[in-house]
N, C-alpha and C. Protein backbone atom coordinates (compact mmCIF):
# COMPACT_ATOMS: atom_id res chain seq x y z
N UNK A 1 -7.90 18.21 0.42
CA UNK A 1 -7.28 18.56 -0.86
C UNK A 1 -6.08 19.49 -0.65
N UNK A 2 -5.71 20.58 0.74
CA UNK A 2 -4.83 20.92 0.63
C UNK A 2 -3.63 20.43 0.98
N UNK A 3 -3.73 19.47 2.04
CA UNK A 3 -2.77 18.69 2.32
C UNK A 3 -2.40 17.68 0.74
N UNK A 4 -3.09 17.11 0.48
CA UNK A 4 -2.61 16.24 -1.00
C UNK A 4 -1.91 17.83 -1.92
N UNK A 5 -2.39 18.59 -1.90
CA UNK A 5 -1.68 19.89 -2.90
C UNK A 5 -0.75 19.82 -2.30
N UNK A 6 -0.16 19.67 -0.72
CA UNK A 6 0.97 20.19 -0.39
C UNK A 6 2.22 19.04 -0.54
N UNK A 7 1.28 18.04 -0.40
CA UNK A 7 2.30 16.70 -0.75
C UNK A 7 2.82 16.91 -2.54
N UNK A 8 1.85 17.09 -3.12
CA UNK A 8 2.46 17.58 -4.79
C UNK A 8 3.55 18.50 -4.64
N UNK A 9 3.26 19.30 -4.39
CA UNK A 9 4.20 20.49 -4.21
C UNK A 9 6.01 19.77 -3.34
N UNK A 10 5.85 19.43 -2.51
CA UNK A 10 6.97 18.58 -1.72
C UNK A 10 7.53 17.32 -3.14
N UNK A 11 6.53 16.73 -3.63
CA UNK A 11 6.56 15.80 -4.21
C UNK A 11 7.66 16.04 -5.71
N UNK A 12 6.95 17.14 -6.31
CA UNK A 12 7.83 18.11 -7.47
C UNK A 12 9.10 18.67 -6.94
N UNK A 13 8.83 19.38 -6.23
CA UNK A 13 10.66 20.14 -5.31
C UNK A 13 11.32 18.86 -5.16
N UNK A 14 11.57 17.63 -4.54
CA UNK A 14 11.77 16.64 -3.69
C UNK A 14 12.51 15.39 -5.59
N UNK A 15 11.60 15.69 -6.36
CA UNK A 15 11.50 14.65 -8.03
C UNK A 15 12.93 15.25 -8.68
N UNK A 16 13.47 16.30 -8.34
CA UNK A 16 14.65 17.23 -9.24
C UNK A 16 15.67 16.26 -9.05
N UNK A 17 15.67 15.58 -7.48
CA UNK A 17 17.15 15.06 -6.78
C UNK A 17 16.76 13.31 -6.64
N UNK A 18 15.64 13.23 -6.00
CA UNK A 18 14.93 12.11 -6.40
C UNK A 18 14.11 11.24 -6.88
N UNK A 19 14.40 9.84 -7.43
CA UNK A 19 13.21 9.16 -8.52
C UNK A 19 12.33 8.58 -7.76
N UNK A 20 11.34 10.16 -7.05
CA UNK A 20 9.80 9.25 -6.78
C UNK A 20 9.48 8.54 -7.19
N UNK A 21 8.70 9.15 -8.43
CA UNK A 21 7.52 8.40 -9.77
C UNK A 21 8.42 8.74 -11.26
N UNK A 22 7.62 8.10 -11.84
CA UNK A 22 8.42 7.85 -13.52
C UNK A 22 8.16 9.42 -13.53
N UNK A 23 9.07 10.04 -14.31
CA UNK A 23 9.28 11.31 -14.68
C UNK A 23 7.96 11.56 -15.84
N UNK A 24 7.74 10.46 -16.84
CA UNK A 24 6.94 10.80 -18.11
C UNK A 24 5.34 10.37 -16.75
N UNK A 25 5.17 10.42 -16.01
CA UNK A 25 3.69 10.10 -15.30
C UNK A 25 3.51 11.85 -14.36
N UNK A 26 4.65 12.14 -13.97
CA UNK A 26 3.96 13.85 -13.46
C UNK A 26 3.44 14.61 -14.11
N UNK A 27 2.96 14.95 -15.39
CA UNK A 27 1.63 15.53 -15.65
C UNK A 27 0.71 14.58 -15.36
N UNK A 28 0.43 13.58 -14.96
CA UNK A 28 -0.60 12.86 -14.73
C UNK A 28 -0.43 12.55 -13.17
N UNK A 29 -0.34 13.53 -12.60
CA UNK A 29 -0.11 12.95 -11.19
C UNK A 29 -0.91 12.75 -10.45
N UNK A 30 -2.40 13.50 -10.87
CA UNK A 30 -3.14 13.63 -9.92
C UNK A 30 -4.03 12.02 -10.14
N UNK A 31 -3.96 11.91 -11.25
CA UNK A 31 -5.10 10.65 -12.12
C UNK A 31 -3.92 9.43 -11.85
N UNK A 32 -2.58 9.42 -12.40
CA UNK A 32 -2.06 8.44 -11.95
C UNK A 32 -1.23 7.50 -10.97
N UNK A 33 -1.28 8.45 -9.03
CA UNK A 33 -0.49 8.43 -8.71
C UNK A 33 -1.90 8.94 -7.14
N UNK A 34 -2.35 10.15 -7.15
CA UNK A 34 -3.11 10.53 -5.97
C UNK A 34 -4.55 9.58 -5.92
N UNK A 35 -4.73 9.55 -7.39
CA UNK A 35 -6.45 9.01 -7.54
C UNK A 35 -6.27 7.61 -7.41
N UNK A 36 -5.15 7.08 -8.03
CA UNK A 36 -5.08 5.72 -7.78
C UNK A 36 -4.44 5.32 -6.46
N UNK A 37 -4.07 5.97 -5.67
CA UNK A 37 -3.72 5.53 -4.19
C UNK A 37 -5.10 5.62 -3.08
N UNK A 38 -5.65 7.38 -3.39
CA UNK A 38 -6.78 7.16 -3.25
C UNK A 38 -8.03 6.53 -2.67
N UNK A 39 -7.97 5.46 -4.04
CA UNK A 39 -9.06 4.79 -4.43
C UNK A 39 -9.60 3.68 -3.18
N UNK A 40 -8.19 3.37 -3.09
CA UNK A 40 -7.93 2.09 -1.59
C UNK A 40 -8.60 2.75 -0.24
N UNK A 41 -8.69 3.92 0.14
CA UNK A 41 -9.54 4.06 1.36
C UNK A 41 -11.23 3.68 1.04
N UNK A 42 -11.58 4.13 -0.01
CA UNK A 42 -12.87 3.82 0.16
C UNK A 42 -13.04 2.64 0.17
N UNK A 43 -12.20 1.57 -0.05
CA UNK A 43 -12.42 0.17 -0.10
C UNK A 43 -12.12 -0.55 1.15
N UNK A 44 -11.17 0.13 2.08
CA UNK A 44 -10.96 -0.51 3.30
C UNK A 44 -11.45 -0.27 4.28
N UNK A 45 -12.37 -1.47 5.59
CA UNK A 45 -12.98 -1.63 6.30
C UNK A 45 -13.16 -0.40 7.25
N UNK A 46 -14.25 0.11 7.37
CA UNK A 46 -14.81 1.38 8.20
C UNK A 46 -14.09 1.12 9.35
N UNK A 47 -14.07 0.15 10.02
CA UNK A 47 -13.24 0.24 11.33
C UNK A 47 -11.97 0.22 11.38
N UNK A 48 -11.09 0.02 10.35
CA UNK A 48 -9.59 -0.19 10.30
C UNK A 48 -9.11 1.07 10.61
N UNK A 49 -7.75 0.60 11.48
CA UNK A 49 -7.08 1.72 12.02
C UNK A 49 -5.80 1.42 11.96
N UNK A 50 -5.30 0.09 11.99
CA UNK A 50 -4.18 0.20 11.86
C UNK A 50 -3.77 -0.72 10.16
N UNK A 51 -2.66 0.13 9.86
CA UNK A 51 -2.50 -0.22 8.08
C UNK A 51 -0.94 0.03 7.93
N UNK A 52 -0.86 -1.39 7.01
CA UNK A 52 0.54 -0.80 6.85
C UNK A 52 0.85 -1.12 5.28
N UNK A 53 1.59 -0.67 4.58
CA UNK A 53 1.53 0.06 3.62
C UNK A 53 3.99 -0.53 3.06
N UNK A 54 3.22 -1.77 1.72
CA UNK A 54 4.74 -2.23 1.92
C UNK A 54 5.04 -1.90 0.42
N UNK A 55 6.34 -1.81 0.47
CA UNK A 55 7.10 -0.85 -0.62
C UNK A 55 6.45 0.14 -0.79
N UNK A 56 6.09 1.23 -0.01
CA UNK A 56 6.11 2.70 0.09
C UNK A 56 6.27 3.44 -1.51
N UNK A 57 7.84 3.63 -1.67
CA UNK A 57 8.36 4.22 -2.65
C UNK A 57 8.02 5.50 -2.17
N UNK A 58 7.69 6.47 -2.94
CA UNK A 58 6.88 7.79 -2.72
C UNK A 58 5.93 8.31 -1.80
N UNK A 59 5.49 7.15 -1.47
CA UNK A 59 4.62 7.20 -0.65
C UNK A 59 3.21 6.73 -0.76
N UNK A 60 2.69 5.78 -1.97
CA UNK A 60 1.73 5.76 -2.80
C UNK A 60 1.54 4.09 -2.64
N UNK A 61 0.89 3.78 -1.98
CA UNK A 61 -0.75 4.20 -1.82
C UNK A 61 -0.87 5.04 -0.41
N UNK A 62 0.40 4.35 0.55
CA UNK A 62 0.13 4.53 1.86
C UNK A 62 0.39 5.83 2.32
N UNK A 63 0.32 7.22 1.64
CA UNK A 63 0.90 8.50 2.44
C UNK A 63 -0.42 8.81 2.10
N UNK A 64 -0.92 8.59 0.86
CA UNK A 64 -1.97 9.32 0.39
C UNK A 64 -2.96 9.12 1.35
N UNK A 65 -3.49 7.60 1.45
CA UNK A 65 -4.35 7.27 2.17
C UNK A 65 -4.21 7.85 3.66
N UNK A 66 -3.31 7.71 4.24
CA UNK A 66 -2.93 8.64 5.34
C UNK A 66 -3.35 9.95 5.70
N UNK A 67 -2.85 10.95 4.62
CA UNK A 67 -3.84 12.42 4.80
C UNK A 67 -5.42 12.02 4.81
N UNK A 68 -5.48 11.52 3.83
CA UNK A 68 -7.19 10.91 3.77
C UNK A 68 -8.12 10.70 5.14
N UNK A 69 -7.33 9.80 5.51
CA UNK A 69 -8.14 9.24 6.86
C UNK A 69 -7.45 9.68 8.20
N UNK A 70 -6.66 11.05 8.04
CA UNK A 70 -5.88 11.55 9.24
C UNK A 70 -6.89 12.02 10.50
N UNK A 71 -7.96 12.03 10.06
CA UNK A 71 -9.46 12.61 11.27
C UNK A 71 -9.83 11.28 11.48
N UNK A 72 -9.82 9.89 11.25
CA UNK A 72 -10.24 8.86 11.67
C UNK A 72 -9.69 8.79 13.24
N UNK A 73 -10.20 8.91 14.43
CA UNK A 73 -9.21 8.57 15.83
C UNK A 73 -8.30 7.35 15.92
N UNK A 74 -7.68 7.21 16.04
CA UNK A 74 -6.49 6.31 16.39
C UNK A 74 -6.16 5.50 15.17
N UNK A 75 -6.34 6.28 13.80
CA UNK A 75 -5.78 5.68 12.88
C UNK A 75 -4.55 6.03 12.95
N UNK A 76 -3.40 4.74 12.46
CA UNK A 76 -2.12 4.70 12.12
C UNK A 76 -1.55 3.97 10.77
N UNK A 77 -1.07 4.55 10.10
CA UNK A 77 -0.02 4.33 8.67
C UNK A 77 1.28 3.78 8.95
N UNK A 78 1.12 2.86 8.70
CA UNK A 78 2.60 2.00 8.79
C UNK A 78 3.63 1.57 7.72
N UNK A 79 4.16 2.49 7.19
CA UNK A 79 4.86 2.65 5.38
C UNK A 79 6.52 2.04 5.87
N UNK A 80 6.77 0.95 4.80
CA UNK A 80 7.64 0.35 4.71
C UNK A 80 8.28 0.63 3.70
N UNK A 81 9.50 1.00 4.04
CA UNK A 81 10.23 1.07 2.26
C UNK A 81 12.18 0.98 2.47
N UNK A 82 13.08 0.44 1.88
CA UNK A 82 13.99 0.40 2.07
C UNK A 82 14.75 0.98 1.76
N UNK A 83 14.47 2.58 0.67
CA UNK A 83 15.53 3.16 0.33
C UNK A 83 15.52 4.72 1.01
N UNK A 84 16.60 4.78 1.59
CA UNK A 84 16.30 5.97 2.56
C UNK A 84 16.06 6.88 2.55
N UNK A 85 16.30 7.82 1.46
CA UNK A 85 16.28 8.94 0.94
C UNK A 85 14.88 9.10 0.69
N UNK A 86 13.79 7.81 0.13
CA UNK A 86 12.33 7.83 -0.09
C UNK A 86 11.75 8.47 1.26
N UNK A 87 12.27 7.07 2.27
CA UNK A 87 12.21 7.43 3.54
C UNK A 87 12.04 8.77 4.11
N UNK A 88 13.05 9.46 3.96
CA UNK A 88 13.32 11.05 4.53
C UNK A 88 12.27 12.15 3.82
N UNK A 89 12.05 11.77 2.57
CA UNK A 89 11.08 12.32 1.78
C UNK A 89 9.44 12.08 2.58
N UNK A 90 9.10 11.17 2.33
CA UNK A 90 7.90 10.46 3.27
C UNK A 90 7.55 11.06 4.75
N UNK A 91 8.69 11.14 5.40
CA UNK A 91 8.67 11.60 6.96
C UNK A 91 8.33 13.05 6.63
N UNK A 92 9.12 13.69 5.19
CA UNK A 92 8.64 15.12 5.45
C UNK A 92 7.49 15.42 4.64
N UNK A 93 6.87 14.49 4.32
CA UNK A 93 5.39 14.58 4.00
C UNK A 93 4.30 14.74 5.14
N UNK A 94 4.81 13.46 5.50
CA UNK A 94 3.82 13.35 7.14
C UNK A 94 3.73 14.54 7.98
N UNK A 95 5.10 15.31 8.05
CA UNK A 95 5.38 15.98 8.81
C UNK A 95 4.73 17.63 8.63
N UNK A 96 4.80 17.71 7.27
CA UNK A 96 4.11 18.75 6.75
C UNK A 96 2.49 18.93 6.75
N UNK A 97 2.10 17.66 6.46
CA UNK A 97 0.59 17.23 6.59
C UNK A 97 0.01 16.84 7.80
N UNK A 98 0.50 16.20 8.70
CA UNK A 98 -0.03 15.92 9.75
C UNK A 98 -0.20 14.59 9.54
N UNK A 99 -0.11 13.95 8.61
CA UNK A 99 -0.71 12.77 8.29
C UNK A 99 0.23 11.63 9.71
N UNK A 100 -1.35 10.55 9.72
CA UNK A 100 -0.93 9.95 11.05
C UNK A 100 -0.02 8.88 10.21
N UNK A 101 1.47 8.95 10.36
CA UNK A 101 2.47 7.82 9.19
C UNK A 101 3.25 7.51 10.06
N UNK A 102 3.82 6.11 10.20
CA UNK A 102 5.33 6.18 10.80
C UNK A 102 5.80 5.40 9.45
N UNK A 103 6.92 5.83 9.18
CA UNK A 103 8.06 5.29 8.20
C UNK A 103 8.94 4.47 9.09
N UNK A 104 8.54 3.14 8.17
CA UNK A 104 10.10 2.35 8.76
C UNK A 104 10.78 1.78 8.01
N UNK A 105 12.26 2.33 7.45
CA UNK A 105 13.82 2.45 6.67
C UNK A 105 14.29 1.23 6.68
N UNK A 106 13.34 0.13 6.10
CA UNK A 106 13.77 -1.34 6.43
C UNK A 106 13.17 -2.31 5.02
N UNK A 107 13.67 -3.43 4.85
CA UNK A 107 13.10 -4.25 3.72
C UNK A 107 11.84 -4.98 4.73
N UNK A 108 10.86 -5.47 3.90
CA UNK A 108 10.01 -6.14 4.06
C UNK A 108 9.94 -7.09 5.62
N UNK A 109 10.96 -7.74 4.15
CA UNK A 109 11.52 -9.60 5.47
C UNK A 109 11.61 -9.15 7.17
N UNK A 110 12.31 -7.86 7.28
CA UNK A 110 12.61 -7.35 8.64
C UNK A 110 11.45 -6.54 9.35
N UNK A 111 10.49 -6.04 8.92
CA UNK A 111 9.66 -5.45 9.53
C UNK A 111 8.58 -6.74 9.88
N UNK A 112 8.23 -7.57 8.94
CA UNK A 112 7.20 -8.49 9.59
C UNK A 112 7.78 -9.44 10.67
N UNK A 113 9.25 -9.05 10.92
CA UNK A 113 9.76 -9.60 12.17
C UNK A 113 9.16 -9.65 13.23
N UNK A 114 8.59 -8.17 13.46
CA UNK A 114 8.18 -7.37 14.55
C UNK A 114 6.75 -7.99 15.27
N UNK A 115 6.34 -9.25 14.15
CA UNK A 115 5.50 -9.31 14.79
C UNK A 115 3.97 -9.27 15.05
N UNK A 116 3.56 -7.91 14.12
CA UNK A 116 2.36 -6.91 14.28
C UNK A 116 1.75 -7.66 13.15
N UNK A 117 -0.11 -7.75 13.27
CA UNK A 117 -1.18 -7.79 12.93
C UNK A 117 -1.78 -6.63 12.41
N UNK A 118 -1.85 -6.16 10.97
CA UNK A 118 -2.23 -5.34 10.98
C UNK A 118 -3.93 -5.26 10.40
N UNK A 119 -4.97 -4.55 10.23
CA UNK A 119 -6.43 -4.82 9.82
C UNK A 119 -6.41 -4.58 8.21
N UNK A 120 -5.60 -3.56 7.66
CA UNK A 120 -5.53 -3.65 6.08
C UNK A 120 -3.49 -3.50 5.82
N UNK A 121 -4.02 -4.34 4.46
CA UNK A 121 -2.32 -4.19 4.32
C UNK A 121 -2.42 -4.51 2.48
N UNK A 122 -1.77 -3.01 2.64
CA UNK A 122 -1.67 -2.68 0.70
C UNK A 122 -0.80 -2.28 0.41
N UNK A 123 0.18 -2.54 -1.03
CA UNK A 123 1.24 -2.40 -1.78
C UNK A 123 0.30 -1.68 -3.41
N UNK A 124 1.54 -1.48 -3.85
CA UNK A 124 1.38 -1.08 -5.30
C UNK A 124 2.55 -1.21 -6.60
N UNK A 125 2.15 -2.59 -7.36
CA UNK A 125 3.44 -2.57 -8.20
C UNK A 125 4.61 -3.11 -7.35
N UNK A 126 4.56 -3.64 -6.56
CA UNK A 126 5.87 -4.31 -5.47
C UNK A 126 6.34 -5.37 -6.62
N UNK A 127 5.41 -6.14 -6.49
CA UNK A 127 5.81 -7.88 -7.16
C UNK A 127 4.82 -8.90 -7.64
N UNK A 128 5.02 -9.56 -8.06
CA UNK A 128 3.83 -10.63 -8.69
C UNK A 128 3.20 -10.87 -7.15
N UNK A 129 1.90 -11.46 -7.24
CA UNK A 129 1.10 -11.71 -6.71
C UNK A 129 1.94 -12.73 -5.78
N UNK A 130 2.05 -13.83 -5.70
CA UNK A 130 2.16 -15.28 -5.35
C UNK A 130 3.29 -14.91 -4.38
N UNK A 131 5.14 -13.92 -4.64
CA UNK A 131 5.80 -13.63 -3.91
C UNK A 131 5.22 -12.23 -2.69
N UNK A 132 4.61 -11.26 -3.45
CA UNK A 132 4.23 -10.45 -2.18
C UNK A 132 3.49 -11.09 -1.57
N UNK A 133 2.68 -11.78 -1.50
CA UNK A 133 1.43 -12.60 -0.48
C UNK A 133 2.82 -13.18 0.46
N UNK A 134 3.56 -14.25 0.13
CA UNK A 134 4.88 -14.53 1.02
C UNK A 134 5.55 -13.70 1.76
N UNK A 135 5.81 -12.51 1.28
CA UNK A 135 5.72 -11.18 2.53
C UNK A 135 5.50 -10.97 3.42
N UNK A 136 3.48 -10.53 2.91
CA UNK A 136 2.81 -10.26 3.74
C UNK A 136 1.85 -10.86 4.42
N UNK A 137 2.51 -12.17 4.08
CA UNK A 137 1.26 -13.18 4.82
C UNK A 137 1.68 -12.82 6.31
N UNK A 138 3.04 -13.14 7.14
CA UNK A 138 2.78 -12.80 8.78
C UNK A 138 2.25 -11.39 9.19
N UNK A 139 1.37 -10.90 8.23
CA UNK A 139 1.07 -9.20 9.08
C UNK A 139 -0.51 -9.58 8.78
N UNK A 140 -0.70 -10.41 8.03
CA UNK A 140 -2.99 -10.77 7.96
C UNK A 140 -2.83 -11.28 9.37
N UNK A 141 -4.08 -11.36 9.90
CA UNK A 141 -4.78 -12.11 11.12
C UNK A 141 -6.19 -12.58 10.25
N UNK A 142 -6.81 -12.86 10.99
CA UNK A 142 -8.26 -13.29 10.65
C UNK A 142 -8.85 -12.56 9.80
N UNK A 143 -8.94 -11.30 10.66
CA UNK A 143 -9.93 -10.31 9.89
C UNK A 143 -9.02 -9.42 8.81
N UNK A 144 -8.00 -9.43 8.56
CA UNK A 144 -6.97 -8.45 8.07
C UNK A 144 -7.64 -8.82 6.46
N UNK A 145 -7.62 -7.37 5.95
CA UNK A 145 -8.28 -7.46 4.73
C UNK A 145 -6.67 -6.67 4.04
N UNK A 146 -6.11 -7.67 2.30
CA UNK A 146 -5.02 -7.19 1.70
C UNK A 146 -6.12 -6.32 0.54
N UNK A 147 -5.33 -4.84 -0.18
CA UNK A 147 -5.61 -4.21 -0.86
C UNK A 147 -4.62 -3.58 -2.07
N UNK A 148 -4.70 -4.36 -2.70
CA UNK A 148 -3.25 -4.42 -3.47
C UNK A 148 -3.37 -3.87 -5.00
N UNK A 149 -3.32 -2.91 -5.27
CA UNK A 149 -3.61 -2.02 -7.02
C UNK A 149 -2.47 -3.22 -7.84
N UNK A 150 -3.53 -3.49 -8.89
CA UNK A 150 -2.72 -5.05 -9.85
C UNK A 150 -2.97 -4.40 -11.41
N UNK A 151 -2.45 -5.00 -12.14
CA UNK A 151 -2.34 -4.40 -13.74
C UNK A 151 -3.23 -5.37 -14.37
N UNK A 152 -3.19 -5.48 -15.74
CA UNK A 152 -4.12 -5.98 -16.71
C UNK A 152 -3.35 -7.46 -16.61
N UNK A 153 -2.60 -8.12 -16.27
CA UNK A 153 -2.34 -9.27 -15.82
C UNK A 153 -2.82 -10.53 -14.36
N UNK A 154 -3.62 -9.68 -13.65
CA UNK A 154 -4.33 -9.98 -12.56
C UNK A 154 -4.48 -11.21 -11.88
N UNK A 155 -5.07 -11.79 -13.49
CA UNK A 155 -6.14 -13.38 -13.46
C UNK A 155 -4.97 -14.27 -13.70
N UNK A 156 -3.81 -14.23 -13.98
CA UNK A 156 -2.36 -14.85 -14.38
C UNK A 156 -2.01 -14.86 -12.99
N UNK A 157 -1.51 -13.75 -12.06
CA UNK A 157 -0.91 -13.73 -10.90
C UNK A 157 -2.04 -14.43 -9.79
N UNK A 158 -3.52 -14.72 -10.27
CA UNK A 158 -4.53 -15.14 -9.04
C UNK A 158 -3.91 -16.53 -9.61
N UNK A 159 -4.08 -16.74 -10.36
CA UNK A 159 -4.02 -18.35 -10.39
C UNK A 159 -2.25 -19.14 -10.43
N UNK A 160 -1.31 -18.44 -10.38
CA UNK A 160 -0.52 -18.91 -9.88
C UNK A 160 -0.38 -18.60 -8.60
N UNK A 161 -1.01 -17.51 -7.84
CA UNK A 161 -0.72 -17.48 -6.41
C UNK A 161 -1.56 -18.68 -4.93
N UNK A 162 -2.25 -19.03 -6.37
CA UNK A 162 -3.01 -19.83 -5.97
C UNK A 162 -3.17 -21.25 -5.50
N UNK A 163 -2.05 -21.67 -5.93
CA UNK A 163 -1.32 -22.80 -5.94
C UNK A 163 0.29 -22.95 -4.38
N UNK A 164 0.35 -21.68 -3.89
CA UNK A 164 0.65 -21.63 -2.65
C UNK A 164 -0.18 -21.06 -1.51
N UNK A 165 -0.88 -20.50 -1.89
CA UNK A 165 -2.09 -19.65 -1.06
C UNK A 165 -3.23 -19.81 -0.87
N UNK A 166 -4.41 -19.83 0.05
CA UNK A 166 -5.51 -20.37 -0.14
C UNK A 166 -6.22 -18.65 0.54
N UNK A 167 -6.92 -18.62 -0.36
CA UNK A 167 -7.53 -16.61 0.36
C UNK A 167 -9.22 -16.65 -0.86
N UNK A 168 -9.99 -15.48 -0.26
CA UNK A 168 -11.07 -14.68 -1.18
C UNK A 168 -10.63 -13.92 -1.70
N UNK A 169 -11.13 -13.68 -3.01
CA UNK A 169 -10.35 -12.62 -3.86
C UNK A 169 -11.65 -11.91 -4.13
N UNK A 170 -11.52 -10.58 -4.47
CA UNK A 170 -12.41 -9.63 -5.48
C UNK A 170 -11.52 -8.53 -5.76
N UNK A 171 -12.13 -8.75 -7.16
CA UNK A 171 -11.52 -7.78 -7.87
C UNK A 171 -12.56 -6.24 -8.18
N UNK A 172 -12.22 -5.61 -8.11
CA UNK A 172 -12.97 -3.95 -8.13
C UNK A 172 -11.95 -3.27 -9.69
N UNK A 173 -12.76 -2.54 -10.45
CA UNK A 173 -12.38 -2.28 -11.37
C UNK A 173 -11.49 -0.98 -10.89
N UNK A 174 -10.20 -0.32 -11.30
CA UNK A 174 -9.76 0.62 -10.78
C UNK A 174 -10.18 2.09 -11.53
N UNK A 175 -10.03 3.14 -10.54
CA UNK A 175 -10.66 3.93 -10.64
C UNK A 175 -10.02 5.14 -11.62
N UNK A 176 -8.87 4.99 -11.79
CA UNK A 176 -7.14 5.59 -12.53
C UNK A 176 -6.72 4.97 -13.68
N UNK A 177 -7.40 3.86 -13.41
CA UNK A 177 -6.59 2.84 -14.72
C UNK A 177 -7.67 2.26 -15.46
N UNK A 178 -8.10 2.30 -16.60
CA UNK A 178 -8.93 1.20 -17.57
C UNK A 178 -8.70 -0.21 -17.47
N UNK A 179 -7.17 -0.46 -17.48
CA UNK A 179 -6.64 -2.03 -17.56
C UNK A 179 -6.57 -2.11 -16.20
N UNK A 180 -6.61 -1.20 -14.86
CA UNK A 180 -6.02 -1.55 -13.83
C UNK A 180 -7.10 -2.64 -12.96
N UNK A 181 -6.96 -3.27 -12.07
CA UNK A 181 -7.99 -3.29 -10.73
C UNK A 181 -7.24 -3.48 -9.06
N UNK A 182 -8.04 -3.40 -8.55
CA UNK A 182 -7.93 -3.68 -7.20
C UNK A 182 -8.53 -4.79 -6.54
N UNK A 183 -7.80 -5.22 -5.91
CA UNK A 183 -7.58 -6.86 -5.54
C UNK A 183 -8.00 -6.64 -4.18
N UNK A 184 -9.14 -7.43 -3.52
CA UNK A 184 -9.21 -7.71 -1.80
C UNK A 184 -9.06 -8.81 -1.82
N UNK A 185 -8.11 -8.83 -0.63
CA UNK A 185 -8.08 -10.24 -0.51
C UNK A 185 -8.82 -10.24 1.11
N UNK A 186 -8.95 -12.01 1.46
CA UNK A 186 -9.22 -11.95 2.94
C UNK A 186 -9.19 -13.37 3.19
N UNK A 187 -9.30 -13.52 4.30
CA UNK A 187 -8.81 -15.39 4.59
C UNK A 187 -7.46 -15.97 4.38
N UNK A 188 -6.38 -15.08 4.22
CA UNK A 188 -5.26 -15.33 3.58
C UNK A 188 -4.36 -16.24 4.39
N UNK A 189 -4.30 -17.54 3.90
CA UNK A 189 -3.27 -18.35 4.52
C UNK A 189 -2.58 -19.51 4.00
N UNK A 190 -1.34 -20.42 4.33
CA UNK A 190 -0.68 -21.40 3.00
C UNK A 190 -1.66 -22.45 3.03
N UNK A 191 -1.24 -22.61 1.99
CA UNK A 191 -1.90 -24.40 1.28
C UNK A 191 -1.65 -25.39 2.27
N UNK A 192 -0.87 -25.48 3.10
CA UNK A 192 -0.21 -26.60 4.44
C UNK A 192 -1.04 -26.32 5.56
N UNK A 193 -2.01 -25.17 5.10
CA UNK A 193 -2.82 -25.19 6.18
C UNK A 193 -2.62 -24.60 7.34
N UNK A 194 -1.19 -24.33 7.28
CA UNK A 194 -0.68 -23.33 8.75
C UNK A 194 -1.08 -22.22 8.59
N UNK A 195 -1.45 -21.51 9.54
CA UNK A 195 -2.28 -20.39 9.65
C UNK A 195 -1.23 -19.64 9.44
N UNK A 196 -0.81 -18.76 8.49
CA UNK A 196 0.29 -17.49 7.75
C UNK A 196 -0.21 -16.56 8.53
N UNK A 197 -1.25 -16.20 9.00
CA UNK A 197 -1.25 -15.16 10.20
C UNK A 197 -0.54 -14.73 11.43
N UNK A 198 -0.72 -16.43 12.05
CA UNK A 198 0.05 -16.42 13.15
C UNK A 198 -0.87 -16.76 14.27
């Protein structure tokens, strides 16, 4: 809890010059922004260690979760985000906290260049369902479980994503939001049958 206090604190100083989060949501920061980022560790696989974390923004889901599970051994945070200044913000989160993060100052398309398999991989508010899965389909493997915070539109974005994608879904009611939930996915790969993993 003091590291998340200290990320608030960075987070408020840091909101004067830049647009973290919606301005009308910081009195609610802790319920709409820490609790709902949060929420995603208790849901992702006891053994996962490596996570990466796309459209960043602020840092939310993936900084939070980061302090969270910074005593896990050889856990690593892998936060993607393309606008730099978020970027520089983020690094001096990590940096202050300890949190195990690397930031990388890049769009999407270019980081899943790289390659990497990661075991969980969660966004928040990026994009409809059907285009982020196109993302982040080359970073699932087999076991790679997606964890993705979705709005009261959910069952609209499953069933059109559904029609390029073939995956397990469950939905978990969210823990911040009444209308919100949280989406696992797993098995994630295209309709053509090519393995989107890799």
């Amino acid at each position: 809890m003091d590291r998340l206090g200290l990320y608030e604190s960075l987070l408020l100083k840091w909101q004067k010059s830049i647009n973290l989060v919606s301005t009308g949501t910081l009195p609610e920061l802790w319920r709409r922004h820490m609790l709902d980022s949060a929420q995603l560790a208790g849901l992702a696989p006891e053994g996962a260690l490596r996570w990466a974390d796309l459209g960043s923004g602020g840092g939310f889901p993936g900084l939070v979760i980061a302090v969270l599970l910074a005593e896990r051994p050889g856990f690593e945070m892998h936060l993607v985000e393309s606008d730099q200044r978020k970027c520089i913000f983020m690094r001096e989160v990590a940096r202050a906290t300890g949190a195990p993060a690397t930031i990388h100052n890049m769009r999407i398309e270019a980081f899943v260049e790289k390659g990497a398999i990661f075991d969980v991989v969660s966004a928040r508010a990026l994009a409809p369902l059907d285009r982020l899965l196109g993302w982040a389909a080359p970073l699932f493997g087999p076991e790679t479980t997606g964890l993705l915070l979705k709005g009261k539109g959910v069952e609209d974005e499953l069933t059109l994503a559904r029609k390029s994608w073939i995956f397990k879904a469950d939905l978990h009611p969210s823990q911040s939001d009444p209308a919100g939930s949280v989406l696992m996915l797993r098995g994630l790969h295209g309709t053509d049958r090519e393995d989107a993993g890799g």
